[in-house]
N, C-alpha and C. Protein backbone atom coordinates (compact mmCIF):
# COMPACT_ATOMS: atom_id res chain seq x y z
N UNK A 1 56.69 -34.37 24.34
CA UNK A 1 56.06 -35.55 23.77
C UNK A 1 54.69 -35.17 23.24
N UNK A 2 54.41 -35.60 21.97
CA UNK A 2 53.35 -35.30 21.22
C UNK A 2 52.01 -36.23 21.91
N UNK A 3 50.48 -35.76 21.94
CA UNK A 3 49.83 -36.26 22.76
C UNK A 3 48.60 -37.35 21.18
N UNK A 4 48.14 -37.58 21.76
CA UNK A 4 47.04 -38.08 19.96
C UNK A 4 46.05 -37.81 19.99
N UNK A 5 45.75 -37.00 18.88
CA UNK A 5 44.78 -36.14 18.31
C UNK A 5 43.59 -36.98 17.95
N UNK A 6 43.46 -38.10 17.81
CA UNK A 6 42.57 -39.00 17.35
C UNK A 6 43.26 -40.06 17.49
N UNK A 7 42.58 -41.03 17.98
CA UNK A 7 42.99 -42.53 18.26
C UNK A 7 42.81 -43.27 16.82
N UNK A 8 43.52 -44.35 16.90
CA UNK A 8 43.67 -45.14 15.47
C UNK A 8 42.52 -45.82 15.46
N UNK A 9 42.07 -46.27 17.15
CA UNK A 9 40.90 -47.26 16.54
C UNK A 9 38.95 -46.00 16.23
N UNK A 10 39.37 -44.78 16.69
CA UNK A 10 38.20 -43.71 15.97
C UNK A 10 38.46 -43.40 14.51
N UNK A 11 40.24 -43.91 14.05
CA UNK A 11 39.65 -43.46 12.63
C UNK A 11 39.25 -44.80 11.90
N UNK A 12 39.94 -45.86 12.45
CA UNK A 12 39.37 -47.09 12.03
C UNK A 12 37.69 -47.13 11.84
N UNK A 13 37.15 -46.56 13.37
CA UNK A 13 35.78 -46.51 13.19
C UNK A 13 34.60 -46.13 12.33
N UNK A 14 35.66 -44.57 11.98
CA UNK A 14 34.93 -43.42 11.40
C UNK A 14 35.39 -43.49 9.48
N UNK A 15 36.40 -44.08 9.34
CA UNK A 15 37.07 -44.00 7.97
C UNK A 15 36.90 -45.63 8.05
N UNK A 16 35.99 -46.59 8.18
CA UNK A 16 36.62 -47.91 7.84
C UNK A 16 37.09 -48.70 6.42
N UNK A 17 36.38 -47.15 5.47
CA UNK A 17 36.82 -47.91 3.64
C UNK A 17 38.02 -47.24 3.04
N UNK A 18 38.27 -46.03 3.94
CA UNK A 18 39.64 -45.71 3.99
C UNK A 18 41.09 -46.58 4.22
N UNK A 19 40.40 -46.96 5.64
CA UNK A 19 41.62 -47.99 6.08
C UNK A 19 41.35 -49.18 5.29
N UNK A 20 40.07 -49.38 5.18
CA UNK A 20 40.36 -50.80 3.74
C UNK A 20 40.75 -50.63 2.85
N UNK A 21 40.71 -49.39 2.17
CA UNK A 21 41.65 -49.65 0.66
C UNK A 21 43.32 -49.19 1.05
N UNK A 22 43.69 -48.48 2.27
CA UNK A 22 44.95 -49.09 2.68
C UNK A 22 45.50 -49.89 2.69
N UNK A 23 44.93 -50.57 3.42
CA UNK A 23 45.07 -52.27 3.51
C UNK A 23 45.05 -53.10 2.27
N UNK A 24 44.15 -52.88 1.68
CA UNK A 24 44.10 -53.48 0.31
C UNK A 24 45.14 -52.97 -0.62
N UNK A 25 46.10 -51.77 -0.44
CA UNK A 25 46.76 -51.11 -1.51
C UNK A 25 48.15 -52.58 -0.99
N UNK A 26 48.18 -52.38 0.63
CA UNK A 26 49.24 -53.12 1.33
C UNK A 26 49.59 -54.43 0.93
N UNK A 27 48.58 -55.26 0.98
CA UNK A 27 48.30 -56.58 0.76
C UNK A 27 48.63 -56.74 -0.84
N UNK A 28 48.22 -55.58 -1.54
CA UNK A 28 48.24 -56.18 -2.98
C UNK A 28 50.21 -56.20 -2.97
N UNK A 29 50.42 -55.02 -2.60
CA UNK A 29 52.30 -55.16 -2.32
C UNK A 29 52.98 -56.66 -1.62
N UNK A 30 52.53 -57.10 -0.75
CA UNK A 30 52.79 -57.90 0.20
C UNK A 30 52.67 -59.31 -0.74
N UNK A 31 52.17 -59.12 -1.43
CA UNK A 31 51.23 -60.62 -2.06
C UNK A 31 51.83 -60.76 -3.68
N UNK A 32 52.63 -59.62 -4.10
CA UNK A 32 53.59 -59.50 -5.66
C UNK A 32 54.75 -60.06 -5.25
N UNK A 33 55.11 -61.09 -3.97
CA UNK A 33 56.22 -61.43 -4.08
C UNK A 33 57.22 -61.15 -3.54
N UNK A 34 57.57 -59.62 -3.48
CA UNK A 34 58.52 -59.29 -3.08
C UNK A 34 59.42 -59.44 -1.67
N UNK A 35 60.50 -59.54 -1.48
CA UNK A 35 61.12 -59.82 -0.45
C UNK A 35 60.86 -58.94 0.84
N UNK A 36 59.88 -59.71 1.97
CA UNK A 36 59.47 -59.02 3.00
C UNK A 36 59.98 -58.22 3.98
N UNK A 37 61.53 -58.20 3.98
CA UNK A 37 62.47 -58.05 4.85
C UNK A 37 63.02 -56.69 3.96
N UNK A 38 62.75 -56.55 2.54
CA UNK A 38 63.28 -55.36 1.54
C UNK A 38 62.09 -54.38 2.38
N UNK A 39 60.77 -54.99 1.85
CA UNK A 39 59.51 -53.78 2.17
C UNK A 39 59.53 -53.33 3.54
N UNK A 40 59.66 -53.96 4.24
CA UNK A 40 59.76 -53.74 5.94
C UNK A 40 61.02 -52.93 5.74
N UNK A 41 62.00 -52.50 5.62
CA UNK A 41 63.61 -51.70 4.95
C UNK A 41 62.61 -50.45 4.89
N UNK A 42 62.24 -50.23 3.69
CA UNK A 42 61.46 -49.34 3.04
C UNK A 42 60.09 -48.59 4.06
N UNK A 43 59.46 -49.46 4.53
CA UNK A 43 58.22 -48.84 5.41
C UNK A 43 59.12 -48.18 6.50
N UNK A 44 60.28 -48.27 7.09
CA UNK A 44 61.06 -48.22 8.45
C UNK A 44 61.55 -46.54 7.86
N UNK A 45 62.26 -46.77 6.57
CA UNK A 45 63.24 -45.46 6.49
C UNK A 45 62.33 -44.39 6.24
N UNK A 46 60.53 -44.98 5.69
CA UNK A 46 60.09 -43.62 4.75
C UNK A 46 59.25 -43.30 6.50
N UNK A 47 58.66 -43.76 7.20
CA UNK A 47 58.20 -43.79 8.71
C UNK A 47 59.25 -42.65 9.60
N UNK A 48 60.73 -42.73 9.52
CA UNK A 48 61.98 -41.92 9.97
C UNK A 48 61.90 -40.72 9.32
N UNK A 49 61.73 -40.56 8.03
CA UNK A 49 61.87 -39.15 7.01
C UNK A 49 60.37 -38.89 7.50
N UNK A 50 58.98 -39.08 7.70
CA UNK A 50 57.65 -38.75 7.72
C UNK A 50 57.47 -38.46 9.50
N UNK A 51 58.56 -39.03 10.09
CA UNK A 51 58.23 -38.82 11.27
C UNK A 51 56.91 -39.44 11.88
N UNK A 52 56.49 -40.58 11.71
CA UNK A 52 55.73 -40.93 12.05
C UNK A 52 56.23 -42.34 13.30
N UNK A 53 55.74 -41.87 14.26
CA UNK A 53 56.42 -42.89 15.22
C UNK A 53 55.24 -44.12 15.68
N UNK A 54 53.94 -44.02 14.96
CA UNK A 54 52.95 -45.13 14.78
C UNK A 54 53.82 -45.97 13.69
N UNK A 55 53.64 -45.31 12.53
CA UNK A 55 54.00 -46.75 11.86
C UNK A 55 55.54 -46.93 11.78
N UNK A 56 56.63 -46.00 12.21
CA UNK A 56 58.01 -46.70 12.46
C UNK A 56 57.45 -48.00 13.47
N UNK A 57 57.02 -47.84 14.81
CA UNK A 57 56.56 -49.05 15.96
C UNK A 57 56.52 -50.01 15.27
N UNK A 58 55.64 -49.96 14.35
CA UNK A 58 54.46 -51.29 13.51
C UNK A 58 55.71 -51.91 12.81
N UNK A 59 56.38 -51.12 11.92
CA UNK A 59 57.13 -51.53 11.37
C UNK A 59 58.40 -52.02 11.47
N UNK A 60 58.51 -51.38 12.65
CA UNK A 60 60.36 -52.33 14.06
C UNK A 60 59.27 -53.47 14.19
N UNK A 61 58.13 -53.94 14.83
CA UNK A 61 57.49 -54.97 15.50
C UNK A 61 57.34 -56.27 14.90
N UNK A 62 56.65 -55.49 12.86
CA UNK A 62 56.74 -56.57 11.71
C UNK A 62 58.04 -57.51 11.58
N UNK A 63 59.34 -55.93 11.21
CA UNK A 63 60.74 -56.41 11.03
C UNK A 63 61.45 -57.36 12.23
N UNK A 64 60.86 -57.39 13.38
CA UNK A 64 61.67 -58.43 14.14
C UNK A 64 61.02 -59.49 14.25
N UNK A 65 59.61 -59.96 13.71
CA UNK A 65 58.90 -61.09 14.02
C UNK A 65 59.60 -61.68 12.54
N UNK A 66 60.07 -61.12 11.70
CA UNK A 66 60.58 -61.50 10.28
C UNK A 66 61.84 -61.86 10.31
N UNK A 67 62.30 -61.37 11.69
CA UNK A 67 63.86 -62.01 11.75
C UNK A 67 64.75 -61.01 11.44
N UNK A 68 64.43 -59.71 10.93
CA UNK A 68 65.34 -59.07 10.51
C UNK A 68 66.75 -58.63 11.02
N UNK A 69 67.63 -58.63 11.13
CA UNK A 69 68.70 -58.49 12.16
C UNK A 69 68.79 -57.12 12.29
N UNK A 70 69.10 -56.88 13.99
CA UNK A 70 69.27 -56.22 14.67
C UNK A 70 69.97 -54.92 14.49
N UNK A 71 70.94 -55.17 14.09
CA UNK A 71 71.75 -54.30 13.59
C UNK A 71 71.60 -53.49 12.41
N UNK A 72 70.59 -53.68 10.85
CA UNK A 72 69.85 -53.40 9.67
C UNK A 72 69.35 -52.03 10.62
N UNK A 73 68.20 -52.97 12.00
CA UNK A 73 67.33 -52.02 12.26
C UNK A 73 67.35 -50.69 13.15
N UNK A 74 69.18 -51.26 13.44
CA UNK A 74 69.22 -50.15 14.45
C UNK A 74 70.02 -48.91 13.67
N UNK A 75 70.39 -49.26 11.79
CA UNK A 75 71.42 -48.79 11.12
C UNK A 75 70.55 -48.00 9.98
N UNK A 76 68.65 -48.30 10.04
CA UNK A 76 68.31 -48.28 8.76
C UNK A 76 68.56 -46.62 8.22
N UNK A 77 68.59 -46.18 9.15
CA UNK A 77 68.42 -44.84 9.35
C UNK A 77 69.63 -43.96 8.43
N UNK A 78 70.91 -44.15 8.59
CA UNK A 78 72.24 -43.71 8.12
C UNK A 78 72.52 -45.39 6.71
N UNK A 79 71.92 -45.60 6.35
CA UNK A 79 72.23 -47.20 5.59
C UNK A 79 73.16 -46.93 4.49
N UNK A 80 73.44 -45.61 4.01
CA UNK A 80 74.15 -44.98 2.92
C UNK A 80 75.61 -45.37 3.51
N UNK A 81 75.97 -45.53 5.21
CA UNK A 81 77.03 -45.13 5.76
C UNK A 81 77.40 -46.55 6.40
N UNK A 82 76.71 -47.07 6.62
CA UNK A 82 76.34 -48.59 7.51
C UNK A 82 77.19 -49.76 6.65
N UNK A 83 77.07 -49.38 5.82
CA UNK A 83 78.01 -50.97 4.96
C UNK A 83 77.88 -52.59 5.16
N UNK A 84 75.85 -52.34 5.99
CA UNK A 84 75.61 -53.53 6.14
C UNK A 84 74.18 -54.20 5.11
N UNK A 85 74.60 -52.88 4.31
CA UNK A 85 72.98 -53.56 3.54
C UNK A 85 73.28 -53.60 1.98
N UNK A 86 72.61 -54.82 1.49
CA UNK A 86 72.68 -55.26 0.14
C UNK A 86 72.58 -53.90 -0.75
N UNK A 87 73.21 -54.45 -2.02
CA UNK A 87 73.60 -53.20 -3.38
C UNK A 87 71.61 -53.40 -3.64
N UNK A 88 71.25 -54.56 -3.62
CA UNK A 88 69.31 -54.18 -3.85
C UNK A 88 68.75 -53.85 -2.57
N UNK A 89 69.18 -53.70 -1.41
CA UNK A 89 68.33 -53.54 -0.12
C UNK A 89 68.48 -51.63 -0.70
N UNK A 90 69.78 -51.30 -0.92
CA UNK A 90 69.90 -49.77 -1.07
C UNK A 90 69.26 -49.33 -2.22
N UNK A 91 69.22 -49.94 -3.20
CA UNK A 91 68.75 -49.74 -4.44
C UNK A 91 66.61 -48.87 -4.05
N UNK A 92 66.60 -50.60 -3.35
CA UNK A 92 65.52 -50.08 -2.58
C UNK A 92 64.72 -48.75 -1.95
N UNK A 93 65.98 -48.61 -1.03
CA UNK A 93 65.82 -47.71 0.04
C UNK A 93 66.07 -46.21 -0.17
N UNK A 94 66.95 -46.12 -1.69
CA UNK A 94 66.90 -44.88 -2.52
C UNK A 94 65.36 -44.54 -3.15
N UNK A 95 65.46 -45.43 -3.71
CA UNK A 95 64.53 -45.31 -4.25
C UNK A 95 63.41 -45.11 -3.33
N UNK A 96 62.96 -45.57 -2.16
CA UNK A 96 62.03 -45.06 -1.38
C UNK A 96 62.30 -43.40 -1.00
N UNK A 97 63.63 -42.90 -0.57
CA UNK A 97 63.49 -41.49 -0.20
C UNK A 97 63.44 -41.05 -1.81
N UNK A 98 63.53 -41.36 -2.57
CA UNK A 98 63.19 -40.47 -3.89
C UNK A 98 61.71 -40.30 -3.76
N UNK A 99 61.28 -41.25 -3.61
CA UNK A 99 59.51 -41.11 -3.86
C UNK A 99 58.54 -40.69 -2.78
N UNK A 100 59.57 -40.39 -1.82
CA UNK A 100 58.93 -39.44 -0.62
C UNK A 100 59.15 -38.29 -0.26
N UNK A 101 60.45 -38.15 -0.52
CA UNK A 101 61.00 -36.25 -0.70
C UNK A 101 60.46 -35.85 -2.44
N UNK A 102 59.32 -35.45 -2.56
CA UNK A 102 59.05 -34.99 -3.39
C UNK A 102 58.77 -33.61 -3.78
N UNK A 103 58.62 -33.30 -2.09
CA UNK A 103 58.16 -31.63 -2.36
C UNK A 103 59.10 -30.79 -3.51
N UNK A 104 60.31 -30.53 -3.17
CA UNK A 104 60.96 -29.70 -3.97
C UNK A 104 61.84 -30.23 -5.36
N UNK A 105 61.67 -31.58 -5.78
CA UNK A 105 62.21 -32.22 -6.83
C UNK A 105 62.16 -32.93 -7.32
N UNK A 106 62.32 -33.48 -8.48
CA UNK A 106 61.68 -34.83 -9.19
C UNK A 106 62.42 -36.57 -8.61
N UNK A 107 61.92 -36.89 -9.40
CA UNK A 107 62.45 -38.69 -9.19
C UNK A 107 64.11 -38.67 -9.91
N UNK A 108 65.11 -38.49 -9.55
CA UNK A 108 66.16 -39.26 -10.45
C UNK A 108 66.06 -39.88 -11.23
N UNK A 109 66.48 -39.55 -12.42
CA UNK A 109 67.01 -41.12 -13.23
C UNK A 109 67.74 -41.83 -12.67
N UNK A 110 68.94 -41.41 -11.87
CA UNK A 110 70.08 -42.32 -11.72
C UNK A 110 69.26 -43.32 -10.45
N UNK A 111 68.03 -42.81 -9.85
CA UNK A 111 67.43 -43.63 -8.43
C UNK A 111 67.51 -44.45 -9.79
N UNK A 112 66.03 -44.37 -10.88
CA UNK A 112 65.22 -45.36 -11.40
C UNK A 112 65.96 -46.58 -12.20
N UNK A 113 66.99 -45.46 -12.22
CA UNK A 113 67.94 -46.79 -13.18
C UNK A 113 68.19 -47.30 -11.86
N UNK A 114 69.32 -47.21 -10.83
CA UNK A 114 69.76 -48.49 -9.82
C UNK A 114 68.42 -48.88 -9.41
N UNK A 115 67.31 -49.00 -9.00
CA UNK A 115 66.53 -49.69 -8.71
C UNK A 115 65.89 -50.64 -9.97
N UNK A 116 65.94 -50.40 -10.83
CA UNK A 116 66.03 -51.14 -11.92
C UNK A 116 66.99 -52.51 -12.43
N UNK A 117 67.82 -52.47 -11.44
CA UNK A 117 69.26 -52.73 -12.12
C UNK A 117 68.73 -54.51 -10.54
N UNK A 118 67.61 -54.08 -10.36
CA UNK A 118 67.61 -55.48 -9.15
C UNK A 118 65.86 -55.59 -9.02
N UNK A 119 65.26 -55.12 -9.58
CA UNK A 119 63.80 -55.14 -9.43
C UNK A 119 62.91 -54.83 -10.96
N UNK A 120 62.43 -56.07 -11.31
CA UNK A 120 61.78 -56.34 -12.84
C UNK A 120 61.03 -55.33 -12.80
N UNK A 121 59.99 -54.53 -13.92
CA UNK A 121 58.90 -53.83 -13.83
C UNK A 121 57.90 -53.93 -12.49
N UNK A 122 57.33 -55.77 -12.56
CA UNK A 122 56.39 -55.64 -12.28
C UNK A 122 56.38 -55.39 -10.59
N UNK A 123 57.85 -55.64 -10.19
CA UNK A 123 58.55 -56.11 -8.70
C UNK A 123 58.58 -54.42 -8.68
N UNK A 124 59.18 -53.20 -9.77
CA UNK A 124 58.99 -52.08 -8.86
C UNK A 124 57.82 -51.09 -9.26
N UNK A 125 56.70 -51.37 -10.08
CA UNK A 125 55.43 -51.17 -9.52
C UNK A 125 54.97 -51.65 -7.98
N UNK A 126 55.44 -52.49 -7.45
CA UNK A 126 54.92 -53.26 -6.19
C UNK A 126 55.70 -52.31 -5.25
N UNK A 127 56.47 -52.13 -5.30
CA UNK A 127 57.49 -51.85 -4.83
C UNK A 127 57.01 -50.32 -4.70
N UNK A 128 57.16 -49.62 -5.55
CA UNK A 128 56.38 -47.89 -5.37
C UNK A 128 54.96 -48.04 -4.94
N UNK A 129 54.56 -49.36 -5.03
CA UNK A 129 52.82 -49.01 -4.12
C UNK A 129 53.01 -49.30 -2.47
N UNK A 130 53.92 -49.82 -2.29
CA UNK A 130 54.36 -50.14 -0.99
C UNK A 130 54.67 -49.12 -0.48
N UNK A 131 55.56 -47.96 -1.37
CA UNK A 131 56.43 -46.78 -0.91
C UNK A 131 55.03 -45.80 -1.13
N UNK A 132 54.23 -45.59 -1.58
CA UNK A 132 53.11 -44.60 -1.76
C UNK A 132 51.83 -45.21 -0.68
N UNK A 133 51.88 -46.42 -0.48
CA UNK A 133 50.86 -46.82 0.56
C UNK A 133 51.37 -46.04 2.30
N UNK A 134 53.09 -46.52 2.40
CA UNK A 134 53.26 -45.87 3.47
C UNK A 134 53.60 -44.69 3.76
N UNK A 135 53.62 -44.34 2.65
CA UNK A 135 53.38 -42.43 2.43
C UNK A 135 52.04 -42.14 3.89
N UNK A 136 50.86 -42.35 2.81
CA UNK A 136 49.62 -42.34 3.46
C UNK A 136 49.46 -42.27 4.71
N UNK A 137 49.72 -43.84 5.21
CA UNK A 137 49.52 -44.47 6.27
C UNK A 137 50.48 -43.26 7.47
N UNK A 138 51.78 -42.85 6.98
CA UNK A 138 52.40 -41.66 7.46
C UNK A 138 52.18 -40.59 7.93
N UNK A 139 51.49 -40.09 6.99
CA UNK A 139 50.73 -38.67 6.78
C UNK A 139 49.20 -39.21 7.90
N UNK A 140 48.45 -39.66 7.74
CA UNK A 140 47.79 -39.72 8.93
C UNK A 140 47.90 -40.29 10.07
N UNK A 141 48.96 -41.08 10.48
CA UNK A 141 49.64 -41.38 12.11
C UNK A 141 50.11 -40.06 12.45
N UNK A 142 50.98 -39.18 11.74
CA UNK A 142 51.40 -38.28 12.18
C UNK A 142 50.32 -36.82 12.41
N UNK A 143 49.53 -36.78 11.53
CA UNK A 143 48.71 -35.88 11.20
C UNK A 143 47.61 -35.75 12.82
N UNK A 144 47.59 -37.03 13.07
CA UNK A 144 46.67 -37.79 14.38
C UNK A 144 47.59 -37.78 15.40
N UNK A 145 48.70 -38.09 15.38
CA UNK A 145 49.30 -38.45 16.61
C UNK A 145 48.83 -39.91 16.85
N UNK A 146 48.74 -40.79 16.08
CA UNK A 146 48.32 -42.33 16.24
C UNK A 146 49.21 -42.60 17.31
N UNK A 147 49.11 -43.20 18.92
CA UNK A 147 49.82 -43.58 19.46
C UNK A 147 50.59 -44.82 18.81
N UNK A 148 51.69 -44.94 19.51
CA UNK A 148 52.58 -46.32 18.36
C UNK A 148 52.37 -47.95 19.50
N UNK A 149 52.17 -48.65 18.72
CA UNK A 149 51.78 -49.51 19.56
C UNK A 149 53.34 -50.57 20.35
N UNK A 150 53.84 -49.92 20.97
CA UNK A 150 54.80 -50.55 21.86
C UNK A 150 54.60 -51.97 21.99
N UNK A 151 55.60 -52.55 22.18
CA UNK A 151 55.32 -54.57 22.44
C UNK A 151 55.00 -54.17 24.03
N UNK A 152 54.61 -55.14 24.59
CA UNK A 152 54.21 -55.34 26.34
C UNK A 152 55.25 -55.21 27.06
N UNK A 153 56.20 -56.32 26.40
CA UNK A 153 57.16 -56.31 27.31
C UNK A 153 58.06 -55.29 27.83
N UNK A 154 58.78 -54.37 26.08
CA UNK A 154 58.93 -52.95 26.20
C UNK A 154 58.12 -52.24 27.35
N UNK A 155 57.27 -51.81 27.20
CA UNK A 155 56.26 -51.16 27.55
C UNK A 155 56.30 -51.78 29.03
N UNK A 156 56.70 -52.89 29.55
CA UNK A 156 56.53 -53.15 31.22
C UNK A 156 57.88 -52.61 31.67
N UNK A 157 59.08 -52.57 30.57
CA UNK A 157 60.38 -52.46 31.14
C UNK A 157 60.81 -50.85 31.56
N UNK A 158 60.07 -50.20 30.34
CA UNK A 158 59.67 -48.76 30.77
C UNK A 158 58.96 -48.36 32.25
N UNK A 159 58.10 -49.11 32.22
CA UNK A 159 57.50 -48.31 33.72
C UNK A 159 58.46 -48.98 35.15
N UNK A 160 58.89 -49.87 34.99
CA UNK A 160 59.57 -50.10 35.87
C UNK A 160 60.77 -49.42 36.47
């Protein structure tokens, strides 16, 4: 088990216009409209590929106060195989590992067209700032070891 290299609330401390224009990149995504239960999809699978187990937490914690069903979240992972998620939830969710496996290859056409084919311009500009915000947010939970913030109750059922 990985230990944390820096606590979230020292970089909060030490970076606070950092984490504000995070936040601000977030909010501007959050606030174009888009379907909250798609972006929460998207923050979950690119969190799994980044290995970041801060903001996967944040982002199981968002997705169930949103209602998301259970089964999405326990499937997001294999969703290619799952046969429980919308032709735009996948459209989505391609399109998010396109724009995060970047090291060794470009963007598809065939991603940009199906994500196209369910999301206007301005819906997947929003949509890639959402997927490039939790890039970020990724890269330094993991980079830190941000502990993940467990619910209580979890977290009492464990020690017991």
């Amino acid at each position: 088990m990985s230990s944390v290299r820096i606590a979230y609330e020292t970089f909060q401390k030490t970076a606070p216009a950092a984490q504000a224009a995070l936040l601000a990149m977030g909010k501007a995504a959050d606030e174009a409209g888009l379907d909250k239960t798609i972006i929460e999809l998207v923050k979950l699978r690119v969190s799994q590929i980044n290995n970041c187990a801060f903001c996967l937490q944040i982002h199981l914690n968002v997705s169930r106060r949103l209602g998301l069903p259970q089964e999405k979240l326990d499937l997001v992972a294999t969703w290619r195989e799952a046969g429980i998620f919308t032709e735009k939830e996948c459209s989505a969710l391609a399109w998010a590992e396109a724009l995060t496996r970047l090291a060794d290859r470009s963007v598809p056409d065939e991603a940009y067209e199906a994500v196209r084919r369910h999301f206007d311009e301005n819906q997947l500009i929003f949509l890639s700032t959402s997927i490039a915000t939790i890039n970020a947010w990724n890269r330094l939970g993991a980079a830190f070891g941000f502990a993940p913030p467990i619910p209580k109750a979890a977290a009492a059922g464990k020690a017991a």
